[in-house]
N, C-alpha and C. Protein backbone atom coordinates (compact mmCIF):
# COMPACT_ATOMS: atom_id res chain seq x y z
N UNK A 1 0.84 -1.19 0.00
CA UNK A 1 0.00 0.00 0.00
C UNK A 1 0.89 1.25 0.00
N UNK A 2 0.52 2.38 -0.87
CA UNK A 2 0.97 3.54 -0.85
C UNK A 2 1.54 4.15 0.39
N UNK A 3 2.33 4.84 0.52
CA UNK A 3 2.01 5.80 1.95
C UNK A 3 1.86 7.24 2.05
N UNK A 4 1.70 8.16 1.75
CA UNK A 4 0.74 10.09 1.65
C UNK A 4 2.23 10.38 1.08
N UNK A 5 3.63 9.92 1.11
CA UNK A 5 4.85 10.77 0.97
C UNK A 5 4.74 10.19 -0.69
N UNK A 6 4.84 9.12 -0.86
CA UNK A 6 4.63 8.08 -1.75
C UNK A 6 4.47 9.38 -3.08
N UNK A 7 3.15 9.73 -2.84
CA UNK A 7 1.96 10.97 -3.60
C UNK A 7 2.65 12.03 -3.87
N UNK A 8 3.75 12.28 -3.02
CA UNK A 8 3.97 14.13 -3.23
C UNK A 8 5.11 13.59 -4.31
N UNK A 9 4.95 15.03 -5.16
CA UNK A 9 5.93 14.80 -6.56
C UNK A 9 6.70 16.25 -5.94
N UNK A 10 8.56 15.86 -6.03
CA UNK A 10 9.52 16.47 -5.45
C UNK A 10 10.07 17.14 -6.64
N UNK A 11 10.41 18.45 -7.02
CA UNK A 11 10.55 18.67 -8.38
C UNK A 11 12.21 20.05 -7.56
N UNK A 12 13.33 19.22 -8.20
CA UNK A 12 14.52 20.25 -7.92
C UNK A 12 14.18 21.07 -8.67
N UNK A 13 15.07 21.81 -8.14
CA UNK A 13 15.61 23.60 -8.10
C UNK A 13 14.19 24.34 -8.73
N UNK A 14 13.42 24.23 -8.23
CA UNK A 14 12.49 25.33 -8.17
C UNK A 14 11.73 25.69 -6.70
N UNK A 15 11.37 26.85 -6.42
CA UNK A 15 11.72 28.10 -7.84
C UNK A 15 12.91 28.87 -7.71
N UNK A 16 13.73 27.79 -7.16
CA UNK A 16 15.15 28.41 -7.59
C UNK A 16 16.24 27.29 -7.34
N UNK A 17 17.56 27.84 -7.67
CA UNK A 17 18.81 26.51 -7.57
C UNK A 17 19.26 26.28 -6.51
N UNK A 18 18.81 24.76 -5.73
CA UNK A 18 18.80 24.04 -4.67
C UNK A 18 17.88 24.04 -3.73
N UNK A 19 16.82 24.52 -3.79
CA UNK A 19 15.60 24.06 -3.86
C UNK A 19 15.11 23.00 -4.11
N UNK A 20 14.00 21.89 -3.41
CA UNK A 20 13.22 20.67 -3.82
C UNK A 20 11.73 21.41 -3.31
N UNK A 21 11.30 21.84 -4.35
CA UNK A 21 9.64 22.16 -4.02
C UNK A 21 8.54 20.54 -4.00
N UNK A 22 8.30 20.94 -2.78
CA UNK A 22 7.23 19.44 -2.80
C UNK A 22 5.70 19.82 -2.98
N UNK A 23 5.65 19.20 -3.93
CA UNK A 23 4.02 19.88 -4.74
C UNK A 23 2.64 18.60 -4.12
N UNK A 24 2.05 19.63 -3.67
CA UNK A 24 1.08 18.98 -2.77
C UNK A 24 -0.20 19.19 -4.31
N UNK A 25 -0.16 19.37 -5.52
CA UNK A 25 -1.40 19.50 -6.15
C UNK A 25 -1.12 17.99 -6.41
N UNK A 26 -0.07 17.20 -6.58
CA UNK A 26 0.25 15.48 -7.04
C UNK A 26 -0.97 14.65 -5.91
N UNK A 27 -0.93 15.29 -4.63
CA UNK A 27 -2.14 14.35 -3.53
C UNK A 27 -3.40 15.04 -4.46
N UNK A 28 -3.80 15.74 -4.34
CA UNK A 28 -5.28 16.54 -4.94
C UNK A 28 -5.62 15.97 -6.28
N UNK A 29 -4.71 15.68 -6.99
CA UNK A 29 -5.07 15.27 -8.58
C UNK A 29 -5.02 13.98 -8.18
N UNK A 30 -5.33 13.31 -7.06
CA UNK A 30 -5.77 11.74 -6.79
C UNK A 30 -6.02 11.30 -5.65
N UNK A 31 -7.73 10.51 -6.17
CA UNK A 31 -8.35 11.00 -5.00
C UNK A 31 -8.02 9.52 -3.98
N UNK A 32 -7.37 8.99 -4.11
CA UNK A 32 -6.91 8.01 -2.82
C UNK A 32 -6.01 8.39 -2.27
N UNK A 33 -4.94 9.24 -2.84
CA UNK A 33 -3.97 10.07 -1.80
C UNK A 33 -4.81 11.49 -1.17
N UNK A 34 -5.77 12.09 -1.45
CA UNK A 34 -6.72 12.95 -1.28
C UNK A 34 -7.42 12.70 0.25
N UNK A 35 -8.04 11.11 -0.52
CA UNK A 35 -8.82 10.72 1.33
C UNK A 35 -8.06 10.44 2.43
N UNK A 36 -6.71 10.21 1.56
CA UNK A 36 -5.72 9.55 3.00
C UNK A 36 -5.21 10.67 3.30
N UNK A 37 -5.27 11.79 2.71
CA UNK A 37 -4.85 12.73 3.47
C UNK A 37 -5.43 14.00 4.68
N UNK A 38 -6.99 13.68 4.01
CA UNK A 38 -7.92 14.21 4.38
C UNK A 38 -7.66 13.46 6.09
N UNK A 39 -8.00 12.39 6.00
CA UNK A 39 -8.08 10.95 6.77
C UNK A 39 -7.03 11.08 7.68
N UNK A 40 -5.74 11.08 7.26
CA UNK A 40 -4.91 11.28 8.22
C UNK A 40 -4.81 12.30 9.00
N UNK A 41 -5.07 14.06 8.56
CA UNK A 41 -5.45 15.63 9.20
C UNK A 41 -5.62 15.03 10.27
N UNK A 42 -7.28 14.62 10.03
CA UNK A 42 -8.51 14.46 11.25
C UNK A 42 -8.03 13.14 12.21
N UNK A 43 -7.36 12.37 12.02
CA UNK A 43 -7.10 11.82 12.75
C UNK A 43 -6.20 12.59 13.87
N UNK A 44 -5.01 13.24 13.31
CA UNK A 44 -5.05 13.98 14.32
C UNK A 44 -5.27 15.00 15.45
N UNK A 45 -6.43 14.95 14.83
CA UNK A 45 -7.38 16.09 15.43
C UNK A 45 -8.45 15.29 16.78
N UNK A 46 -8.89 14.51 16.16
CA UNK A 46 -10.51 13.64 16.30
C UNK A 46 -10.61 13.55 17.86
N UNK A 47 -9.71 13.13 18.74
CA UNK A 47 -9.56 13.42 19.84
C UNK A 47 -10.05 14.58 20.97
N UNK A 48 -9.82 15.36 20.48
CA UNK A 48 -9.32 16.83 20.90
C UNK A 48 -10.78 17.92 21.08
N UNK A 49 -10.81 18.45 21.83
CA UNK A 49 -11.61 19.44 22.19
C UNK A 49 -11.44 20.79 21.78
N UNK A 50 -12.43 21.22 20.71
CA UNK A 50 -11.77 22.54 20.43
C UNK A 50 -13.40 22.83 19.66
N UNK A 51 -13.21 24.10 19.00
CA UNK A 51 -14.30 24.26 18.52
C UNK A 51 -14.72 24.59 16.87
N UNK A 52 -13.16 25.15 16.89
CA UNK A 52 -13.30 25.69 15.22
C UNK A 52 -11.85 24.95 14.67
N UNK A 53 -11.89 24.91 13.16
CA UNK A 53 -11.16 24.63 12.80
C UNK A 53 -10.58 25.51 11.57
N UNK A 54 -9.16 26.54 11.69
CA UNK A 54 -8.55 27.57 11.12
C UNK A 54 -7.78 27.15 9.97
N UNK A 55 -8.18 27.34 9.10
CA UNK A 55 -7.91 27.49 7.42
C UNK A 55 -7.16 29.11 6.80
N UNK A 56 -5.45 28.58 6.53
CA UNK A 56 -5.03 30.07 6.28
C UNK A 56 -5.23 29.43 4.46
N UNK A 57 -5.43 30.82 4.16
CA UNK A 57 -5.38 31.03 2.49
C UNK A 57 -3.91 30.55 1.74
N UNK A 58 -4.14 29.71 0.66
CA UNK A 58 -5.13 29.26 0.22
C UNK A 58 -5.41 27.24 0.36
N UNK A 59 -4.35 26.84 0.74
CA UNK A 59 -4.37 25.15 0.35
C UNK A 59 -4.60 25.01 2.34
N UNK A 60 -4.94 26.21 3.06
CA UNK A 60 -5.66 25.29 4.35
C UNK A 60 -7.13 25.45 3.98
N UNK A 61 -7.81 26.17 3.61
CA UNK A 61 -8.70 25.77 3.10
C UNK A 61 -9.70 24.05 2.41
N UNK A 62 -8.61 23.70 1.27
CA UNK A 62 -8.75 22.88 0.80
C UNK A 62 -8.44 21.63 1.94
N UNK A 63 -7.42 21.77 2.87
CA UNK A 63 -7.12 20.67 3.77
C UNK A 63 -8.32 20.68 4.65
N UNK A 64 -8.31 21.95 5.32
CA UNK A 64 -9.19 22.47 6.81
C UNK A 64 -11.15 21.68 6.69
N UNK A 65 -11.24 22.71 5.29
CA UNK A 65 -12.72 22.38 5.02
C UNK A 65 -13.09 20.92 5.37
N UNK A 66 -12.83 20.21 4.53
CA UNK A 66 -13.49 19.06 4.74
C UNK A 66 -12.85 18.13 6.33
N UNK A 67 -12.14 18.35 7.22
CA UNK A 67 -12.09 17.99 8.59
C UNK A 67 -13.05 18.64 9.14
N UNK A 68 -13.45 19.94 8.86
CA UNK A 68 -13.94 20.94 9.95
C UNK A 68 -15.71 20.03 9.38
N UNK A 69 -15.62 19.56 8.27
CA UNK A 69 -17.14 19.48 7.51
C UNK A 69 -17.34 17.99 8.28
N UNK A 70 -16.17 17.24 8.58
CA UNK A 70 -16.42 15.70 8.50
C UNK A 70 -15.95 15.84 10.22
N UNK A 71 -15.95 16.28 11.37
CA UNK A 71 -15.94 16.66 12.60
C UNK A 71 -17.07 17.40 13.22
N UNK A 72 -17.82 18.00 12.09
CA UNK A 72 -18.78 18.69 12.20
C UNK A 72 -18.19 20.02 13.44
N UNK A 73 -17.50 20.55 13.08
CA UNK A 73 -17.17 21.85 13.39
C UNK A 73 -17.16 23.25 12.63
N UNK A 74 -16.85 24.43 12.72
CA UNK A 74 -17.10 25.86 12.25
C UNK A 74 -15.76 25.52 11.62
N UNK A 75 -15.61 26.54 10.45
CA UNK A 75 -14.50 26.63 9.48
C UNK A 75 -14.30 28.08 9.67
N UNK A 76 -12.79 28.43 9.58
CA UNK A 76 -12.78 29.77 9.56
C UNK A 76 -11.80 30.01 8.91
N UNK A 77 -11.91 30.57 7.87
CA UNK A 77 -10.74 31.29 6.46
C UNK A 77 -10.24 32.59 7.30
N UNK A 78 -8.29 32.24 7.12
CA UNK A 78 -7.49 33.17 7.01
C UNK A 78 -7.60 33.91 5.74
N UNK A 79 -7.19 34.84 5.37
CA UNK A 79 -7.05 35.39 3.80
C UNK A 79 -6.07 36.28 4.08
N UNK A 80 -5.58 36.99 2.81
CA UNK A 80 -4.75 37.45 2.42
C UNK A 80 -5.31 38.84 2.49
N UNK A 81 -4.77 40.06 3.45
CA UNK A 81 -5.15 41.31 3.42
C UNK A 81 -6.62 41.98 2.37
N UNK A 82 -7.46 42.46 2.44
CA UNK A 82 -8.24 43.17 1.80
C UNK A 82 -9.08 42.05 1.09
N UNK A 83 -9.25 40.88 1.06
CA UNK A 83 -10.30 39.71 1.21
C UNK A 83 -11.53 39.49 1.63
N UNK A 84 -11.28 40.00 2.83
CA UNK A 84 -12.80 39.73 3.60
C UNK A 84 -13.60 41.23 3.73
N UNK A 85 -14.81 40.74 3.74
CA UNK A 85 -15.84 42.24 3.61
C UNK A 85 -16.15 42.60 5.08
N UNK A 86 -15.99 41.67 6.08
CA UNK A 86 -16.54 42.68 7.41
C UNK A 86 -15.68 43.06 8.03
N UNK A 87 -15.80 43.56 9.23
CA UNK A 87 -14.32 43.99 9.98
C UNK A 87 -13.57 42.95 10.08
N UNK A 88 -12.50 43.20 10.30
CA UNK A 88 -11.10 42.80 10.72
C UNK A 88 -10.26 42.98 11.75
N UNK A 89 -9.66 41.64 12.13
CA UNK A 89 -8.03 41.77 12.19
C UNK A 89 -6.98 41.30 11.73
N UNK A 90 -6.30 41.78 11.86
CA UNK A 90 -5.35 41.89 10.72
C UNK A 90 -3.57 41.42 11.80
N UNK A 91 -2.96 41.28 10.87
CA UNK A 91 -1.61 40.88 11.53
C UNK A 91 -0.51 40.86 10.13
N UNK A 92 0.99 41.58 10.18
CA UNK A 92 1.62 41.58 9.14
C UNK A 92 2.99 41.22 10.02
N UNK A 93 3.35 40.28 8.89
CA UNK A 93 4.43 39.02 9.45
C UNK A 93 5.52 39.53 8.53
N UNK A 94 6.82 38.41 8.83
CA UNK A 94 7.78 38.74 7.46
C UNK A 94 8.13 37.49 6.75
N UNK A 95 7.97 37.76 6.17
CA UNK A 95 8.67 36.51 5.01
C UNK A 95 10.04 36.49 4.65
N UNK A 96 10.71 35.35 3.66
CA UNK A 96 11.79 35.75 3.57
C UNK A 96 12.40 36.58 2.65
N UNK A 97 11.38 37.00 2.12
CA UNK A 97 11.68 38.37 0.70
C UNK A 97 10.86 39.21 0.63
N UNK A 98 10.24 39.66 2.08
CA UNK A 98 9.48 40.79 2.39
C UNK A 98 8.37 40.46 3.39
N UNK A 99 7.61 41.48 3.06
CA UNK A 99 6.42 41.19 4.61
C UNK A 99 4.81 40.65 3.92
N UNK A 100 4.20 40.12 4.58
CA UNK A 100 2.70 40.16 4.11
C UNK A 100 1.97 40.23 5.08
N UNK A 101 0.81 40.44 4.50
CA UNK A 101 -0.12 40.56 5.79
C UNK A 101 -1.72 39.72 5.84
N UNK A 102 -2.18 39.39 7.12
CA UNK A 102 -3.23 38.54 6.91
C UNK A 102 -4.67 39.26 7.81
N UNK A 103 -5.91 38.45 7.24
CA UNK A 103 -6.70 39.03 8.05
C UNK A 103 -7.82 37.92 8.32
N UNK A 104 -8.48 37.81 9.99
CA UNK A 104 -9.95 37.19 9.83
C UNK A 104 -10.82 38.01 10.44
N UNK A 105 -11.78 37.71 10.32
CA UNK A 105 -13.09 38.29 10.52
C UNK A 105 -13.13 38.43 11.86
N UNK A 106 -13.30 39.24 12.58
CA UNK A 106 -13.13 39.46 14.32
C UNK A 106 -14.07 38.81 14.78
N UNK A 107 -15.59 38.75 13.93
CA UNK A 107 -16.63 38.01 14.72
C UNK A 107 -16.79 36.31 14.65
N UNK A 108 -15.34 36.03 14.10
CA UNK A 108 -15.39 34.37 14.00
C UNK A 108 -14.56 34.05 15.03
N UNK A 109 -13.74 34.54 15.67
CA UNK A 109 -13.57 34.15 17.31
C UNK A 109 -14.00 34.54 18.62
N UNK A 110 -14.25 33.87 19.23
CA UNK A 110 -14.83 34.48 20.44
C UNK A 110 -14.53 34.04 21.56
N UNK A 111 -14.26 34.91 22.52
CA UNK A 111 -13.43 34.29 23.92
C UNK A 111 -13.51 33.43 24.36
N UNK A 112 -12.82 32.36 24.48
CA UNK A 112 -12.87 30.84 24.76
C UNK A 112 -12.88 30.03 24.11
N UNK A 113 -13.22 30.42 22.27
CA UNK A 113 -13.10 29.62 21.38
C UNK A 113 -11.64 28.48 21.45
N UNK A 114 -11.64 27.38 21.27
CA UNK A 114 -10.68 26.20 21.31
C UNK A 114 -10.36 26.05 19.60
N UNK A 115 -9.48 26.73 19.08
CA UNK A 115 -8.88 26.71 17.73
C UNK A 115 -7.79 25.42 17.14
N UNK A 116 -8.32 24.98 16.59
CA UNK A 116 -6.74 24.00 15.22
C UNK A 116 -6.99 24.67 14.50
N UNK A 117 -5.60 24.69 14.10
CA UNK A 117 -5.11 25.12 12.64
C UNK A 117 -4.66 24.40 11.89
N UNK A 118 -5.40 24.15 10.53
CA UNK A 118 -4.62 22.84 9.61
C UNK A 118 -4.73 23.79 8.28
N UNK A 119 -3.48 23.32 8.17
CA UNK A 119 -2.69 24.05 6.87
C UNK A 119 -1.89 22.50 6.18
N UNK A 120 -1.36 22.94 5.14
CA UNK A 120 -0.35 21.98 3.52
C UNK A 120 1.00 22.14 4.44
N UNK A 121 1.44 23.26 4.69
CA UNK A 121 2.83 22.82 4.60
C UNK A 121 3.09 23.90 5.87
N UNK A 122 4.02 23.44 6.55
CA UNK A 122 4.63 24.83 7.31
C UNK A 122 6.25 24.48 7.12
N UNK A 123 6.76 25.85 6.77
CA UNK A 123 8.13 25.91 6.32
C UNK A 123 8.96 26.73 7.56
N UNK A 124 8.54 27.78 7.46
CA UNK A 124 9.30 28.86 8.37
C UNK A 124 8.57 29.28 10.31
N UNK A 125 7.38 28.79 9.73
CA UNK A 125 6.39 29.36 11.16
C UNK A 125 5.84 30.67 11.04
N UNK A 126 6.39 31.18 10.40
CA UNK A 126 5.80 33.02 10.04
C UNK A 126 4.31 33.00 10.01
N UNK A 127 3.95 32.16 8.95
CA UNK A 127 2.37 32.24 9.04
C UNK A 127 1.46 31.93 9.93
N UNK A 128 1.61 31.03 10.76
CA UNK A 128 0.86 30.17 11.48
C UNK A 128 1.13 30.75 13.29
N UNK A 129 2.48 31.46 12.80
CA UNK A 129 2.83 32.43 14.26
C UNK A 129 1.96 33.33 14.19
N UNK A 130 1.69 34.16 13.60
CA UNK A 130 0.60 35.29 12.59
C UNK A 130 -0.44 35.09 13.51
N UNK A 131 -0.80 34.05 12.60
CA UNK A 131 -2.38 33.62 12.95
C UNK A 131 -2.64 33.48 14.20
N UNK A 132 -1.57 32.39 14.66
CA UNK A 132 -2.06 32.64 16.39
C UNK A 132 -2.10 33.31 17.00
N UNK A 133 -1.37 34.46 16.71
CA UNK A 133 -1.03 36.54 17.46
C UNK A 133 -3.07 36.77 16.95
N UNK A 134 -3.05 36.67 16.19
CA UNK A 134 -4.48 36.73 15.85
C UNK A 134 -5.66 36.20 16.47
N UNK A 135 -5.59 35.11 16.70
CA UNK A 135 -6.79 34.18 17.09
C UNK A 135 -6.68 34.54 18.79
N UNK A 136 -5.22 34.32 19.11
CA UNK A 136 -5.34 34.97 20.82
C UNK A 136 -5.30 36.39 21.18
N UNK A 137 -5.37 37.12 19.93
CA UNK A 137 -5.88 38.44 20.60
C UNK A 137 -7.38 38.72 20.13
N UNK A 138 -8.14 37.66 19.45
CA UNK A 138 -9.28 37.87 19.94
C UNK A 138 -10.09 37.19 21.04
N UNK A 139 -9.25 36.36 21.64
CA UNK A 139 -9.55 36.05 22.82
C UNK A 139 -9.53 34.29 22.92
N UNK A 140 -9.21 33.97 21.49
CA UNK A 140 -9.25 32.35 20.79
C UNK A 140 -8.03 31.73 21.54
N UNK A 141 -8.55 30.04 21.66
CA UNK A 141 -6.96 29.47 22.06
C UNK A 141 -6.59 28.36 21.38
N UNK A 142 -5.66 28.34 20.77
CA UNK A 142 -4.72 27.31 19.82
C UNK A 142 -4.56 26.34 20.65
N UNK A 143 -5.39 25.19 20.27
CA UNK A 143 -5.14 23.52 20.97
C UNK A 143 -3.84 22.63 20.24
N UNK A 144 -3.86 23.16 19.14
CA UNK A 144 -3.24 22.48 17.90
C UNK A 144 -2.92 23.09 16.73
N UNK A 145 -2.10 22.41 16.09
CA UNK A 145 -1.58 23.17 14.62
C UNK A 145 -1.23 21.78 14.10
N UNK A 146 -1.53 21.63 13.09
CA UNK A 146 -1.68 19.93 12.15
C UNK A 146 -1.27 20.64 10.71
N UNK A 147 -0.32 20.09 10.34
CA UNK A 147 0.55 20.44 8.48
C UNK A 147 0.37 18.99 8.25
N UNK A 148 0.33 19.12 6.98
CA UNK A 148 0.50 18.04 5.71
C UNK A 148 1.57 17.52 5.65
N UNK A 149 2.61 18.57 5.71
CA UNK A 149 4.15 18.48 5.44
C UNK A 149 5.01 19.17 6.19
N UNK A 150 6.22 18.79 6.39
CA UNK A 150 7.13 20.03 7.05
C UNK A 150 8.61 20.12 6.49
N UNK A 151 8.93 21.10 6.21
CA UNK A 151 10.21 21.36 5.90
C UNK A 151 11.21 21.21 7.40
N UNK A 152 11.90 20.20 7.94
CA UNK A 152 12.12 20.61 9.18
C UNK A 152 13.43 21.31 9.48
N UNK A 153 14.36 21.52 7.97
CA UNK A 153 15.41 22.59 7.83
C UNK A 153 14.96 23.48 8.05
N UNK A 154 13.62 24.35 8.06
CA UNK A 154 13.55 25.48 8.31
C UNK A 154 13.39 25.64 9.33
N UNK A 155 13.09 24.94 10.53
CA UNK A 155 12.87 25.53 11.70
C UNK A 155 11.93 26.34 12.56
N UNK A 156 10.73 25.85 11.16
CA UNK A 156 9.20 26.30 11.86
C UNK A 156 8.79 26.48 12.93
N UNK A 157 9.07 25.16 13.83
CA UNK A 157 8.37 24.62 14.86
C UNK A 157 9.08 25.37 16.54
N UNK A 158 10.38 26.02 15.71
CA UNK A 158 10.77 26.98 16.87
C UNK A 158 9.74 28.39 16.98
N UNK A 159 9.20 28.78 15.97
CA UNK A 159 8.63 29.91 16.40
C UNK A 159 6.84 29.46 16.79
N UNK A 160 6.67 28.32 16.95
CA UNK A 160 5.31 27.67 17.59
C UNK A 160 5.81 27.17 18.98
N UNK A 161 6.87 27.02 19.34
CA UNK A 161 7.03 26.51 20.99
C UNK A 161 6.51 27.12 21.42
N UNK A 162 5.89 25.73 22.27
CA UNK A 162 4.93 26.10 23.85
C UNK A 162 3.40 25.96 22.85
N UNK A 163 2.95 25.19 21.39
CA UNK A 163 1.91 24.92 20.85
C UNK A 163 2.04 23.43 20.35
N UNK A 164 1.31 22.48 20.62
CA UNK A 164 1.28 21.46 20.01
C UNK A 164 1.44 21.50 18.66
N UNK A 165 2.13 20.91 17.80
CA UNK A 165 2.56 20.84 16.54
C UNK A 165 2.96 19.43 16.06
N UNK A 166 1.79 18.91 14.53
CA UNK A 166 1.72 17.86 13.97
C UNK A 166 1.89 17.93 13.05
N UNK A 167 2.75 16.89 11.99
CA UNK A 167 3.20 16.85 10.67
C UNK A 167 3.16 15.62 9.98
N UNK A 168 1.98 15.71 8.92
CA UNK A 168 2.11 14.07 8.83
C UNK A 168 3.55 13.07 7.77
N UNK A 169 3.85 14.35 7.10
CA UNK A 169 5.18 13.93 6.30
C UNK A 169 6.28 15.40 6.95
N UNK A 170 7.65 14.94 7.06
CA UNK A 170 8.64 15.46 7.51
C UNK A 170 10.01 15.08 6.43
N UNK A 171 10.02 16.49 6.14
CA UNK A 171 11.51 16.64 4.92
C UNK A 171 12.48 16.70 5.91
N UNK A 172 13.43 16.34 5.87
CA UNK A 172 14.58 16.89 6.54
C UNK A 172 15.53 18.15 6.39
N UNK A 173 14.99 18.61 5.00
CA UNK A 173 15.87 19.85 4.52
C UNK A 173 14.93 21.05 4.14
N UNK A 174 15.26 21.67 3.55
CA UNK A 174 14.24 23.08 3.38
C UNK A 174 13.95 22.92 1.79
């Protein structure tokens, strides 16, 4: 039997030289690496007490949705600055070739809310640090953070200490 790493197609030097980009559309364009991946998320979730489940733009979405749909929990989209139509908050992080910024809807957390976050990939932690500056200053609390994948050369998981953090495939390099 297959195993979810099996699925991801590793393509050197992009998008640049020495680089291995691991392309998560190879699970999506098939749907038995699709359910097992779906399948595997929520498993690590299924346990756990929380209430919503946090989708940053754009491939947590595609992961998040269907756990949050098949847990029967609230979904809540991160997006990308100037996205969402009602108020906001907002949070601007840095990347490694500049800054971006994110926003959710202020009235999708609410004090005491019990938050996961399932996202594709976490590389650096920038984003998912973001989000949580976010979700706990509206009063939300991060039970969990669940990736698809992890780059663990980059050193993500240092700027999430002191947050539970799950990865169901682990690169060793960046």
């Amino acid at each position: 039997m297959k195993k979810l790493e099996d699925y991801v197609v590793s393509i050197p030097d992009f998008p640049e030289e020495g680089i291995i980009f691991r392309d998560v559309t190879s699970i999506l364009e098939d749907a038995k690496a699709l359910h097992m991946a779906i399948d595997q998320l929520q498993e690590k979730i299924e346990d756990i007490d929380f209430d919503i489940v946090i989708g940053p733009e754009s491939r947590g979405f595609i992961f998040g949705m269907p756990v949050a749909y098949n847990l029967n929990k609230a979904f809540v989209p991160v997006r990308k600055k100037g996205k969402l139509p009602c108020e906001t908050a907002s949070m601007t992080y840095e990347l490694e070739y500049g800054v971006a910024e994110i926003e959710i809807h202020k009235r999708s957390i609410k004090p005491g809310d019990r938050v996961v976050i399932v996202d594709d990939l976490m590389a650096t932690g920038g984003t998912i640090e973001a989000i949580i500056k976010l979700i706990e200053g509206l009063g939300g609390t991060v039970v969990k953070c669940v990736f698809l994948m992890e780059l663990m050369g980059l050193n993500g998981r240092q700027k999430l200490e002191g947050y539970e953090v799950e990865s169901i495939i682990q690169y060793p390099g960046n």
